[in-house]
Protein backbone atom coordinates (compact mmCIF):
# COMPACT_ATOMS: atom_id res chain seq x y z
CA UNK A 1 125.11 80.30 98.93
CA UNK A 2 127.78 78.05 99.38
CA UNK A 3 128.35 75.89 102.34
CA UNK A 4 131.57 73.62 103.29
CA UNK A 5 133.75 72.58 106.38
CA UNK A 6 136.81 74.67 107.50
CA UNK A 7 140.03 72.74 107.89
CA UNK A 8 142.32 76.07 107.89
CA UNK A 9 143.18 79.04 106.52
CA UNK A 10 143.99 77.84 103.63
CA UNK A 11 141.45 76.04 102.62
CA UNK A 12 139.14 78.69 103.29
CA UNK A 13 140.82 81.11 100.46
CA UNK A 14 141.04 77.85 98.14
CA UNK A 15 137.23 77.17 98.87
CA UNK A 16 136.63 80.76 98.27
CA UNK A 17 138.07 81.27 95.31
CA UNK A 18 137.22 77.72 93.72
CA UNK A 19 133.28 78.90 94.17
CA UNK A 20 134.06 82.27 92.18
CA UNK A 21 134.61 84.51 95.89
CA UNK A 22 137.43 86.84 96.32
CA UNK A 23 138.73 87.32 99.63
CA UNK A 24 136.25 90.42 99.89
CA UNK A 25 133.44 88.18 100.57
CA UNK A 26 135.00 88.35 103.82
CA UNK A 27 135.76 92.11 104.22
CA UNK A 28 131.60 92.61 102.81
CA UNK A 29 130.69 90.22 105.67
CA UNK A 30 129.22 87.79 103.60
CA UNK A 31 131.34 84.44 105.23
CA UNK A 32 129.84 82.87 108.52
CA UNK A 33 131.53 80.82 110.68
CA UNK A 34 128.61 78.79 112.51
CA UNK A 35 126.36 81.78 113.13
CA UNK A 36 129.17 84.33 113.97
CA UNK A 37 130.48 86.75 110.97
CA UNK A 38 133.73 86.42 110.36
CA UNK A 39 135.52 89.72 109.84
CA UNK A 40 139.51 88.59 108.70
CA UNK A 41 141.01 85.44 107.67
CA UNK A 42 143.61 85.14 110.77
CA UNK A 43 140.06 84.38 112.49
CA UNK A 44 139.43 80.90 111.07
CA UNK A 45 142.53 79.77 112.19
CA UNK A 46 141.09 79.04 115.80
CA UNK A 47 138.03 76.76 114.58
CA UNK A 48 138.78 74.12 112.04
CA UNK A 49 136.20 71.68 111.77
CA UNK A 50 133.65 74.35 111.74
CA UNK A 51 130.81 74.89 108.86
CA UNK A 52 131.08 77.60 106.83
CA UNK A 53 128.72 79.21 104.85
CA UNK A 54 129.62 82.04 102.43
CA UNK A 55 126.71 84.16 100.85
CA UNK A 56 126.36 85.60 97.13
CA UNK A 57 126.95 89.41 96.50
CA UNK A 58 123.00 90.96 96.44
CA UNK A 59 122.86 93.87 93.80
CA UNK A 60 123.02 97.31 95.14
CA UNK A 61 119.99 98.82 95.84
CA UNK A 62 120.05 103.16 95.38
CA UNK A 63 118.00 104.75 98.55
CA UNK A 64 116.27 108.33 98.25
CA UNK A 65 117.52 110.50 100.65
CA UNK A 66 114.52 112.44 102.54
CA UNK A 67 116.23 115.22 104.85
CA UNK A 68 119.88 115.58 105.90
CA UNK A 69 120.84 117.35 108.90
CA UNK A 70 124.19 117.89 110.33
CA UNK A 71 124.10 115.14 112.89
CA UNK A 72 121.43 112.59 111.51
CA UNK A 73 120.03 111.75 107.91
CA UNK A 74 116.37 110.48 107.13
CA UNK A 75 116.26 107.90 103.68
CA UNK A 76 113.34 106.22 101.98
CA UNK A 77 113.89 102.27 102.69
CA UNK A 78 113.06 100.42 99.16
CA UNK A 79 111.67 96.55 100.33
CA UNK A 80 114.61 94.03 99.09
CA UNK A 81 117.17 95.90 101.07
CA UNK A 82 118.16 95.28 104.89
CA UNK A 83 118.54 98.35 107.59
CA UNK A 84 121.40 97.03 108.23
CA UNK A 85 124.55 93.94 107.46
CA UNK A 86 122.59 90.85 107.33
CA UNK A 87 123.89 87.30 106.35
CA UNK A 88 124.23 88.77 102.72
CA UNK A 89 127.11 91.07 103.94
CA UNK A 90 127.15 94.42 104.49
CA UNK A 91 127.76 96.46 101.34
CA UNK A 92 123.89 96.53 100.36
CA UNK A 93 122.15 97.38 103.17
CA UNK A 94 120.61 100.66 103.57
CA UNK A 95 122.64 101.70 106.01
CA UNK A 96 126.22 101.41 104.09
CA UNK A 97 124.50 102.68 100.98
CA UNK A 98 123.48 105.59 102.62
CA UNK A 99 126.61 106.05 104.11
CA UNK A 100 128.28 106.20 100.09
CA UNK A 101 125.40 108.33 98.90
CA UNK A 102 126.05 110.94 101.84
CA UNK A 103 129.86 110.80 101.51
CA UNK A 104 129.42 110.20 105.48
CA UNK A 105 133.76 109.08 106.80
CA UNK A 106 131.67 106.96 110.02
CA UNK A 107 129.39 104.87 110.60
CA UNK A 108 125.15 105.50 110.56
CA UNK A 109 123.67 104.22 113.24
CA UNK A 110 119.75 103.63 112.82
CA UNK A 111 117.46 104.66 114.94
CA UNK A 112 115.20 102.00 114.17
CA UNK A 113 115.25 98.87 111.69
CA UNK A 114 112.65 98.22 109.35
CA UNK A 115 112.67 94.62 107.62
CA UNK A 116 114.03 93.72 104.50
CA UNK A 117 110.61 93.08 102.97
CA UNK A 118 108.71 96.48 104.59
CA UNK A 119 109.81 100.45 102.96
CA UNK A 120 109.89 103.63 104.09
CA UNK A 121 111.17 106.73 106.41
CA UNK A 122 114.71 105.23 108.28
CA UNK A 123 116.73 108.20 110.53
CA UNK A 124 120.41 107.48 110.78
CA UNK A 125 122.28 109.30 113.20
CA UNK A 126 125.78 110.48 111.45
CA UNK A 127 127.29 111.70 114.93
CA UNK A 128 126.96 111.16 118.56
CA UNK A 129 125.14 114.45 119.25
CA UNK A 130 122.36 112.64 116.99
CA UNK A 131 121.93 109.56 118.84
CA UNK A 132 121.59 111.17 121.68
CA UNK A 133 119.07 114.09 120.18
CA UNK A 134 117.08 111.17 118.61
CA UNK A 135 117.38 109.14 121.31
CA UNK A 136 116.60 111.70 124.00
CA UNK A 137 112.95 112.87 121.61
CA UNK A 138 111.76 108.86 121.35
CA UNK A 139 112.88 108.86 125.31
CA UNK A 140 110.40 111.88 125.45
CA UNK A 141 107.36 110.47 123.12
CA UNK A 142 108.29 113.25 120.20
CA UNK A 143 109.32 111.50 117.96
CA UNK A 144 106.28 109.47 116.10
CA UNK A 145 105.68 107.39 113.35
CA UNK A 146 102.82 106.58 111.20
CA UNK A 147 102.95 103.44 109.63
CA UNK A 148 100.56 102.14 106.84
CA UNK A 149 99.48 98.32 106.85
CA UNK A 150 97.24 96.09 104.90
CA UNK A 151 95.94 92.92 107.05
CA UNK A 152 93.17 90.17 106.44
CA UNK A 153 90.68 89.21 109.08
CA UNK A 154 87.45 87.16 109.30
CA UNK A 155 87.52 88.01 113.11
CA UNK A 156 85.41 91.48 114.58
CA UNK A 157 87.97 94.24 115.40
CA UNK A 158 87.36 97.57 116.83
CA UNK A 159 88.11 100.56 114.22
CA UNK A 160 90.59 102.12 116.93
CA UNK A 161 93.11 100.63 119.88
CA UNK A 162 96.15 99.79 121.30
CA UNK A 163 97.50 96.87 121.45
CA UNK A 164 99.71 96.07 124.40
CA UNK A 165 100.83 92.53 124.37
CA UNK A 166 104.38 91.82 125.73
CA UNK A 167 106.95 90.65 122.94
CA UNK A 168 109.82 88.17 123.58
CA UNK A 169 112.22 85.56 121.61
CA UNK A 170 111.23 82.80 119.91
CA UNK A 171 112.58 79.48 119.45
CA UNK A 172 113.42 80.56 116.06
CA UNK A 173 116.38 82.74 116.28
CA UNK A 174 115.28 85.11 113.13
CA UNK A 175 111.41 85.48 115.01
CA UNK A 176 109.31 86.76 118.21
CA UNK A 177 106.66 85.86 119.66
CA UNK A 178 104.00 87.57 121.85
CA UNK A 179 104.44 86.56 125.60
CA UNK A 180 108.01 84.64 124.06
CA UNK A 181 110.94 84.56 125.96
CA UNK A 182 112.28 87.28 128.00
CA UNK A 183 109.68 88.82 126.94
CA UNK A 184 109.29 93.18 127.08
CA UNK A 185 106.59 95.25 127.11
CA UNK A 186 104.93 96.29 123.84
CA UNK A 187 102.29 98.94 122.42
CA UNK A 188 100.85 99.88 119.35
CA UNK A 189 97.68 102.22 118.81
CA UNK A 190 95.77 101.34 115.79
CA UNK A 191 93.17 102.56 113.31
CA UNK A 192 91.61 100.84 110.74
CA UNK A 193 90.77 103.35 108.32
CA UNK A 194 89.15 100.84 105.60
CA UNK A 195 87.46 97.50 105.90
CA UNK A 196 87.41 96.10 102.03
CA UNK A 197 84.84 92.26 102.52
CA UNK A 198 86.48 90.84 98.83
CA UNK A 199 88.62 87.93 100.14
CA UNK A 200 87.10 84.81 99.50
CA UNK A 201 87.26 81.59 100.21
CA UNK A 202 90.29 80.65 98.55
CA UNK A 203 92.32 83.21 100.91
CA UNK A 204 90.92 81.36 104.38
CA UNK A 205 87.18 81.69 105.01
CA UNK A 206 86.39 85.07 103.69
CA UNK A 207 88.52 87.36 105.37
CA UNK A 208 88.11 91.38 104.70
CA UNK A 209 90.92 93.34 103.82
CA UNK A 210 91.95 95.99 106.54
CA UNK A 211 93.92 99.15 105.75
CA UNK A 212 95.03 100.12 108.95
CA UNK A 213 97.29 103.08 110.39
CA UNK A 214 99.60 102.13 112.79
CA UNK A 215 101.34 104.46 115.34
CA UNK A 216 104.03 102.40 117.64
CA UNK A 217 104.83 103.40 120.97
CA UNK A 218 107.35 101.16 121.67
CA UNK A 219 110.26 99.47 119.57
CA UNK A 220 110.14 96.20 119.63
CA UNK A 221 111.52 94.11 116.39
CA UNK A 222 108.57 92.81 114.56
CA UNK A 223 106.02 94.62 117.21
CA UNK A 224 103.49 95.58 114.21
CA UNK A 225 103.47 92.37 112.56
CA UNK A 226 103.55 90.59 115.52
CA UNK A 227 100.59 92.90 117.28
CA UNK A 228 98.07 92.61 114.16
CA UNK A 229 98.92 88.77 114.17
CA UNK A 230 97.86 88.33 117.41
CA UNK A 231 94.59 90.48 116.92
CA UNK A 232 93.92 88.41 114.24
CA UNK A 233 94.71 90.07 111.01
CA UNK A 234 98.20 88.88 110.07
CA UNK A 235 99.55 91.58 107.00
CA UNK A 236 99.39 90.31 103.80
CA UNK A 237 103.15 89.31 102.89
CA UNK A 238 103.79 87.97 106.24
CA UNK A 239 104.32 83.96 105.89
CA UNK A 240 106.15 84.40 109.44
CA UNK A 241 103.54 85.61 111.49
CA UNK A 242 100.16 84.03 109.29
CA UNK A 243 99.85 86.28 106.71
CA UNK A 244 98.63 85.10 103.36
CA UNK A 245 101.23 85.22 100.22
CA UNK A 246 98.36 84.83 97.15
CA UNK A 247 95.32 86.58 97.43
CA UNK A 248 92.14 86.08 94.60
CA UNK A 249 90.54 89.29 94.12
CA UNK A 250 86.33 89.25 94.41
CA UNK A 251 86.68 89.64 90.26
CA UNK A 252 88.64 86.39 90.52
CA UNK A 253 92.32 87.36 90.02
CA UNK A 254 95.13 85.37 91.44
CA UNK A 255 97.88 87.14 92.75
CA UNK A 256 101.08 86.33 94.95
CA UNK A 257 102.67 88.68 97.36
CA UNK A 258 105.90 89.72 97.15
CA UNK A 259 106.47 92.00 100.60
CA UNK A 260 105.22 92.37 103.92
CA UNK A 261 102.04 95.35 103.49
CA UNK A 262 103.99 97.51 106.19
CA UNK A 263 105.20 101.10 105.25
CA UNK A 264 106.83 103.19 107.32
CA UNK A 265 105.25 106.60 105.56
CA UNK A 266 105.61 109.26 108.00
CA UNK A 267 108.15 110.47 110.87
CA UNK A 268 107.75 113.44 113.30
CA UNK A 269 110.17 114.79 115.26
CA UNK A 270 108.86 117.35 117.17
CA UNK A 271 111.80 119.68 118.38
CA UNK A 272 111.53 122.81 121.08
CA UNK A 273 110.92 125.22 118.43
CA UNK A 274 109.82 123.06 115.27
CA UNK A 275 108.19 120.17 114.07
CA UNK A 276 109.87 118.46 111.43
CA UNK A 277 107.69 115.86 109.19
CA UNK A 278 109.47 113.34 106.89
CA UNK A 279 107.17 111.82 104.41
CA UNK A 280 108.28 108.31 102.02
CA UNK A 281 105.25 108.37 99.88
CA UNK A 282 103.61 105.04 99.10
CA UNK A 283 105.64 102.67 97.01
CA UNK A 284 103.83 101.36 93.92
CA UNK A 285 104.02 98.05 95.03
CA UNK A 286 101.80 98.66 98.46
CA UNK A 287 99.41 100.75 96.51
CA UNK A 288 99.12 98.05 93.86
CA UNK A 289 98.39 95.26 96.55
CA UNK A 290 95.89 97.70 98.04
CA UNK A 291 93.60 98.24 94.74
CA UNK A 292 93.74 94.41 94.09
CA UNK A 293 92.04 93.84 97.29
CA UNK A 294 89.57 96.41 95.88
CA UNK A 295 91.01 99.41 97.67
CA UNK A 296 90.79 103.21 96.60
CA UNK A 297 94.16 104.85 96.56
CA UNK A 298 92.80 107.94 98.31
CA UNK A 299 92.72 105.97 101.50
CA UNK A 300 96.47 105.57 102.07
CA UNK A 301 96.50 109.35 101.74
CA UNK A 302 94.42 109.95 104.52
CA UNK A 303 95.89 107.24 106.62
CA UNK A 304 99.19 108.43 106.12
CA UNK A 305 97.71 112.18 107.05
CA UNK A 306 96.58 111.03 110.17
CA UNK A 307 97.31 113.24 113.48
CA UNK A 308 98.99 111.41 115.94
CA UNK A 309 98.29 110.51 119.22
CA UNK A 310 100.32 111.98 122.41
CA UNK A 311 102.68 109.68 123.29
CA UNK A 312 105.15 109.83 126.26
């Protein structure tokens, strides 16, 4: 990342290209003007004195593509990889790499957005018939998703709820908060399918390991996180919202985290005269984190298997 003052046009390609950027930094989306993106040169004319910050090129991540339909397109989200453009630009993120692999001549639009640091089953609609067909079966409750998460907690929590707490903004423009500003309703229903007492001391007062299935209701960014926070067992992964990033096994082995323990592993869409199921199976990288904390793999099967409750 590179960061200097605008003085004109000019000096922006000069700056550019002194720092090793071509002028498609710009078309990528990579080059910020304050906070705002800026999208064509002719733009930076207007705000001299401004900062600019211009981000590096991230390398292309490939997404597996789950089920394509005529109007919509389900992919398996790899963790490193945005939903969508994010400060880095827009050519890696899922959705414009979908968009190549598909040969699609618009735009995806997702139907929801799953963190950079979290995998698993994202729909795109390709058309306008599928935003309204997806949007019309969430409107409806049939269209349901099974999550998979891996929390600590030292505090007593049921084995099965819903968790309703409101979610709003944050001071923090990149975070929520529960009861934040503006804040919206917000429900989850949760089980925990495994309870795993091996984190010691070194991870925060002997904290168990929880693998839970998660099914939200609502959409709310960060609403998982955010919801098993608030309960008191923060994911492992999640700095932002408490969660621990180096856990020490009960057999004493150090280990750092490198994503959120959130997997979007299952999608339903449950049409007038089918039900169609979309499965990401369980990156290695969750089901490693899981047996370190002592877990047995056969658990994130049967959480991922789990029915669903009626919704809507």
């Amino acid at each position: 990342m590179i960061r200097f003052v605008l003085e004109s046009r000019e000096s922006l390609e000069n700056e550019l290209r002194a720092a090793g950027h071509s002028s498609e930094a710009i078309a990528e989306g990579r080059v910020f003007i304050g906070r705002k993106r800026l999208t064509a040169l002719d733009d930076a004319a207007a705000v001299d004195g401004a900062l600019v910050t211009v981000w590096p090129r991230e390398e292309l991540k490939d997404a597996v593509i789950l089920r394509e339909e005529r109007d919509w397109v389900a992919v398996d989200k790899p963790v490193g990889i945005p939903t969508i453009a994010d400060h880095a630009g827009r050519e890696h993120s899922l959705a414009e790499v979908t968009k190549r692999a598909i040969g699609a001549s618009s735009d995806l639009h997702p139907t929801s957005r799953l963190d950079r640091e979290v995998s698993g089953v994202v729909l795109f609609a390709k058309t306008d018939d599928g935003r309204r067909l997806l949007a019309s079966l969430r409107e409806e409750g049939h269209y349901r998703r099974r999550y998979l998460g891996i929390g600590s907690s030292s505090a007593a929590l049921a084995d099965e709820g819903t968790f309703r707490e409101a979610i709003g903004r944050s001071e923090k423009p990149r975070e929520r908060r529960v009861e934040g500003k503006d804040a919206v309703a917000a429900e989850t229903h949760y089980r925990v399918i495994a309870r795993i007492p091996v984190l010691g001391a070194k991870n925060g007062g002997g904290a168990s390991a929880l693998l839970f299935a998660f099914q939200p209701i609502t959409g709310r960014t960060h609403q998982i996180r955010l919801h098993a926070s608030h309960a008191g067992a923060p994911l492992l992964g999640d700095s932002t919202y408490g969660g621990m990033k180096t856990i020490t096994s009960s057999v004493g082995r150090v280990a750092s985290i490198s994503r959120v323990a959130l997997h979007a592993a299952r999608v339903q869409l449950q049409m007038e005269k089918v039900t169609i199921e979309i499965v990401a199976a369980v990156p290695k990288s969750f089901g490693d984190l899981w047996e370190m904390v002592g877990g047995d793999l056969n658990a994130l099967e049967a959480a991922k298997k789990l029915p669903f409750a009626s919704q809507g």
